[in-house]
N, C-alpha and C. Protein backbone atom coordinates (compact mmCIF):
# COMPACT_ATOMS: atom_id res chain seq x y z
N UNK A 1 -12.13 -5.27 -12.33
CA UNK A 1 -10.76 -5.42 -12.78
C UNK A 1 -10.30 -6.85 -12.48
N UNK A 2 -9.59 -7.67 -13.55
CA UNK A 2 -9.05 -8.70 -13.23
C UNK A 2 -7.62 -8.40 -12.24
N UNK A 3 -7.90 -8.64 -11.12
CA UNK A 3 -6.59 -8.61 -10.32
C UNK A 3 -5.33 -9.32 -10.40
N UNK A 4 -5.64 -10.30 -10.68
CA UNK A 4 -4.32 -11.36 -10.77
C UNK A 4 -3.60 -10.93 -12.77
N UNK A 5 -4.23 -10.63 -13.47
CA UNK A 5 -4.17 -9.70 -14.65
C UNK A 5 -2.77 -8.94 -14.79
N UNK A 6 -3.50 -8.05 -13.51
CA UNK A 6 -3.23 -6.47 -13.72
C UNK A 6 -1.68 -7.11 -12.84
N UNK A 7 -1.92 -7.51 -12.00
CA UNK A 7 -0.56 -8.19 -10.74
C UNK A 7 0.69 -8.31 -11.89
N UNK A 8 0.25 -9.67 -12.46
CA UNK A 8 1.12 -9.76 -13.79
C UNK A 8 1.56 -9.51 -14.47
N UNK A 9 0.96 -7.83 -14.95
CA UNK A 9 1.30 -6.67 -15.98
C UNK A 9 2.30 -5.89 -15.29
N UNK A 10 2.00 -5.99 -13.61
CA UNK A 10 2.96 -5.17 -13.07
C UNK A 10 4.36 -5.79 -12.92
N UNK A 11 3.77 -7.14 -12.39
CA UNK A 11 5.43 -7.98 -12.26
C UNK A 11 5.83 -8.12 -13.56
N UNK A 12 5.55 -7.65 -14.50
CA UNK A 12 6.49 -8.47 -16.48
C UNK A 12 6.33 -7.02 -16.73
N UNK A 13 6.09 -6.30 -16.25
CA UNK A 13 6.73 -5.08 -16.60
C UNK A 13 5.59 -4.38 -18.06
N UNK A 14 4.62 -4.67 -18.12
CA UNK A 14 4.07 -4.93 -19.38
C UNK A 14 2.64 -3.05 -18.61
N UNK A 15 2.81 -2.93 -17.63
CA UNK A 15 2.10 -1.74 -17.21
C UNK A 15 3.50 -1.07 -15.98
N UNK A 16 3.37 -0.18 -16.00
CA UNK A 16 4.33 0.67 -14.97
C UNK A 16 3.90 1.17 -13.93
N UNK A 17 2.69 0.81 -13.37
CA UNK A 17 2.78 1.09 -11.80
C UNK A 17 1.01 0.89 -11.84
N UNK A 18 0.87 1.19 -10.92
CA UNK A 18 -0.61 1.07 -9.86
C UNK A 18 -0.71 2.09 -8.79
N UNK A 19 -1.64 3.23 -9.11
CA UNK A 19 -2.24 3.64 -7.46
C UNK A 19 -3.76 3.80 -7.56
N UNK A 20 -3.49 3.49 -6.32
CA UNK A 20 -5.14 3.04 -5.64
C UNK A 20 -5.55 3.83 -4.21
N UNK A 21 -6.96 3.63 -4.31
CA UNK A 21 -7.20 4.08 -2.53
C UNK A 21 -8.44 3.03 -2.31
N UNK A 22 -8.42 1.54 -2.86
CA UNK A 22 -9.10 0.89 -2.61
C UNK A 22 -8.18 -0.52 -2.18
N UNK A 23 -8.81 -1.53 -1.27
CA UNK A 23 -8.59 -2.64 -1.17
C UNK A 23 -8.94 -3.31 -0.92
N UNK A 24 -9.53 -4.45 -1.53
CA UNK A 24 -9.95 -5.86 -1.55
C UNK A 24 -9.37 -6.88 -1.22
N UNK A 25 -9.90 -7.53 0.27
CA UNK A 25 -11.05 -7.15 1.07
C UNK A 25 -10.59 -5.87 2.22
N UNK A 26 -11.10 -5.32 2.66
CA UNK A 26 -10.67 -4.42 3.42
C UNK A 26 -10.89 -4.85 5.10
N UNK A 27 -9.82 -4.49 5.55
CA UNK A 27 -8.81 -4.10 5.91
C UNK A 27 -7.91 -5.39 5.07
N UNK A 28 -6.78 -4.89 4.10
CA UNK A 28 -6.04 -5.97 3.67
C UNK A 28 -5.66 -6.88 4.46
N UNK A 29 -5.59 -8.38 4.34
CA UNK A 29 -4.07 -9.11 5.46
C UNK A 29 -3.17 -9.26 4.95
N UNK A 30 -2.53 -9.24 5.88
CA UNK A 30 -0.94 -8.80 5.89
C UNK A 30 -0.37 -8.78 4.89
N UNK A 31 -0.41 -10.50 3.67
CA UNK A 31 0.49 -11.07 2.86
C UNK A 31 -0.39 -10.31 1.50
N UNK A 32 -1.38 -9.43 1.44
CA UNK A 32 -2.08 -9.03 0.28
C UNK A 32 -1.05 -9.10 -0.65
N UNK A 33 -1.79 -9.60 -2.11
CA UNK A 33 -0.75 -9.32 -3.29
C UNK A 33 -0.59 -7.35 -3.09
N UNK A 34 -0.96 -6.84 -3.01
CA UNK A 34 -0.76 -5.29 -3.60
C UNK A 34 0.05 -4.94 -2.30
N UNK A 35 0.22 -5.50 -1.39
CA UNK A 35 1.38 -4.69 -0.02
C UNK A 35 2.86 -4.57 -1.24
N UNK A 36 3.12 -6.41 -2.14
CA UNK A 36 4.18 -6.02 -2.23
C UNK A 36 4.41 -5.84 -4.09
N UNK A 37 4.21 -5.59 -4.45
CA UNK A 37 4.07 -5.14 -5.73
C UNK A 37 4.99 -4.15 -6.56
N UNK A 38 5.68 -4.13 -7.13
CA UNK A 38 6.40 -3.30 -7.57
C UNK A 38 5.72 -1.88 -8.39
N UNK A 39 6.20 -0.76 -8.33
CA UNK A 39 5.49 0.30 -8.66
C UNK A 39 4.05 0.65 -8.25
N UNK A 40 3.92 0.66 -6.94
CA UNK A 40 2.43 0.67 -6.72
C UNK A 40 2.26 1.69 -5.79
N UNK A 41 1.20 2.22 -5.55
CA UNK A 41 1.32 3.14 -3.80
C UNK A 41 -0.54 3.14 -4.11
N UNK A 42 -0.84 2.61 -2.32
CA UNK A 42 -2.26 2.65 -2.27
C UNK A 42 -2.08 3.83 -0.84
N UNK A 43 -3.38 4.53 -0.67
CA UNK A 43 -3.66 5.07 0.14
C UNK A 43 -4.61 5.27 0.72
N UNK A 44 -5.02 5.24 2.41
CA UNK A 44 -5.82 4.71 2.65
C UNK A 44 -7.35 5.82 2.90
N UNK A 45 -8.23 5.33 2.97
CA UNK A 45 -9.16 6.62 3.00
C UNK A 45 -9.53 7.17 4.24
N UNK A 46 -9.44 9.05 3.90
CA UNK A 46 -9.14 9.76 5.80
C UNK A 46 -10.89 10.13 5.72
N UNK A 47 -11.45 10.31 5.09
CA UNK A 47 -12.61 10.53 4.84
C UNK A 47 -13.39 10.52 6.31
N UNK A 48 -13.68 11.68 7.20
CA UNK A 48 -14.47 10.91 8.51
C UNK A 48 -13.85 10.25 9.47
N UNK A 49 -12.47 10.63 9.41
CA UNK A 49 -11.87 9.59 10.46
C UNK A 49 -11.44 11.13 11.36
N UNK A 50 -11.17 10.64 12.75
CA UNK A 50 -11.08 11.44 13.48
C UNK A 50 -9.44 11.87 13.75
N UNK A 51 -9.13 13.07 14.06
CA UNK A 51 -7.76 13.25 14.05
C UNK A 51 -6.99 12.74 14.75
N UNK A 52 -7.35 11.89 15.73
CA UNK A 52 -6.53 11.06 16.40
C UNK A 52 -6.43 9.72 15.50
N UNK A 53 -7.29 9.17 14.59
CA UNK A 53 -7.24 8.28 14.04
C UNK A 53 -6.00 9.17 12.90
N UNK A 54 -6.25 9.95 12.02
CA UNK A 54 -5.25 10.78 11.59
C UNK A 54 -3.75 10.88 11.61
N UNK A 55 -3.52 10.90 12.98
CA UNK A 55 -2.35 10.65 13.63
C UNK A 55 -1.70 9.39 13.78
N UNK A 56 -2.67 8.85 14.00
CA UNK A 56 -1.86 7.12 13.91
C UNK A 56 -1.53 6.96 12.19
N UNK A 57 -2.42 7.44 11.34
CA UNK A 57 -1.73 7.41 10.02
C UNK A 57 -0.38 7.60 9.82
N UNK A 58 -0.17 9.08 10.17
CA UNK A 58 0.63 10.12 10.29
C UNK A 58 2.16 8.92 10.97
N UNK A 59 1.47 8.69 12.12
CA UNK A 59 2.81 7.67 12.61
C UNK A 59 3.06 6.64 11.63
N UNK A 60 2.18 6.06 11.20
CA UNK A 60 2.88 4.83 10.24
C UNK A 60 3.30 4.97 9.32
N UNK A 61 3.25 6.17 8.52
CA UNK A 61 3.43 6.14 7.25
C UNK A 61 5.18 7.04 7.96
N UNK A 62 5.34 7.61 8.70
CA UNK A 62 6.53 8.34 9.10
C UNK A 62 7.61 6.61 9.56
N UNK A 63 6.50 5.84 10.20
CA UNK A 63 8.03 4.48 10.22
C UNK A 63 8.29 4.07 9.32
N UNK A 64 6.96 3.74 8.33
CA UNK A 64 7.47 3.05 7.10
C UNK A 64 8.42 3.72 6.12
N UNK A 65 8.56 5.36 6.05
CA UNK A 65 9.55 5.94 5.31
C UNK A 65 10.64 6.03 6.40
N UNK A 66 10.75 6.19 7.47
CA UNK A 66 12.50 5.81 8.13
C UNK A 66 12.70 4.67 7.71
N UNK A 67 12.15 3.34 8.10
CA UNK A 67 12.20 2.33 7.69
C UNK A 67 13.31 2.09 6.51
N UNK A 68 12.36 2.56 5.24
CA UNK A 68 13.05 2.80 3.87
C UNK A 68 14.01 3.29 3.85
N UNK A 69 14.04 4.48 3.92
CA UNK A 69 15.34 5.25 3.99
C UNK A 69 16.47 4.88 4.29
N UNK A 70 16.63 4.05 5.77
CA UNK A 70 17.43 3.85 6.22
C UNK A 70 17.93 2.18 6.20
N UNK A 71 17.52 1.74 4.92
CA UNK A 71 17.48 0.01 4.14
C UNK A 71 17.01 -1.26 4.99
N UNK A 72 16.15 -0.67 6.32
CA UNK A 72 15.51 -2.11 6.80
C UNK A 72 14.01 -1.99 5.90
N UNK A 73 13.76 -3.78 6.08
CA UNK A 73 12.51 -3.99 5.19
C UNK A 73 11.44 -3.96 6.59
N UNK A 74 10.58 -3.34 6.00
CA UNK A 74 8.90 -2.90 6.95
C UNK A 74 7.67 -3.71 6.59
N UNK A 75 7.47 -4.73 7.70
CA UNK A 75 6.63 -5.37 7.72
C UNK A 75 5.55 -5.24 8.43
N UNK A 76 4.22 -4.72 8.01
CA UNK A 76 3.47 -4.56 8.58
C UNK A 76 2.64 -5.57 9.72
C-alpha cells in the first residue's frame, strides 16, 4: 500500500476512514502519521500475549477514552 497515498485520501476526504491491526514499523513512534489521522482506529495484536500484558491494554485504552470524553488531548 502506498502510505503517504492513502494518508492523503484520508486528510482530502477523498476515502472515509482506515482500520488496521498493523503498523509500520512496529512498535510505532510516537509522532507516526496513523496515531493522528482522521477517521482511523488501529488495534493492536492480543494474539499470545499474556493477561497481564492484556491488562495493561485494558488500562490504556480505558485512559485514552476518559481522556476523550472528558476534552483533554492524549498523548501517548
Amino acid at each position: 500500500m502506498d502510505t503517504q497515498a492513502f494518508i492523503y485520501a484520508c486528510l482530502s476526504g477523498q476515502s472515509g476512514g482506515y482500520n488496521g491491526d498493523v503498523w509500520y514499523p512496529q512498535p510505532a513512534p510516537k509522532y507516526h502519521h496513523w496515531r493522528y489521522m482522521p477517521n482511523q482506529a488501529m488495534t493492536p495484536y492480543t494474539s499470545g500475549t499474556t493477561i497481564g500484558s492484556q491488562l495493561r491494554y485494558v488500562a490504556g485504552v480505558k485512559d485514552m477514552l476518559d481522556s476523550y470524553f472528558i476534552g483533554e488531548d492524549f498523548t501517548p
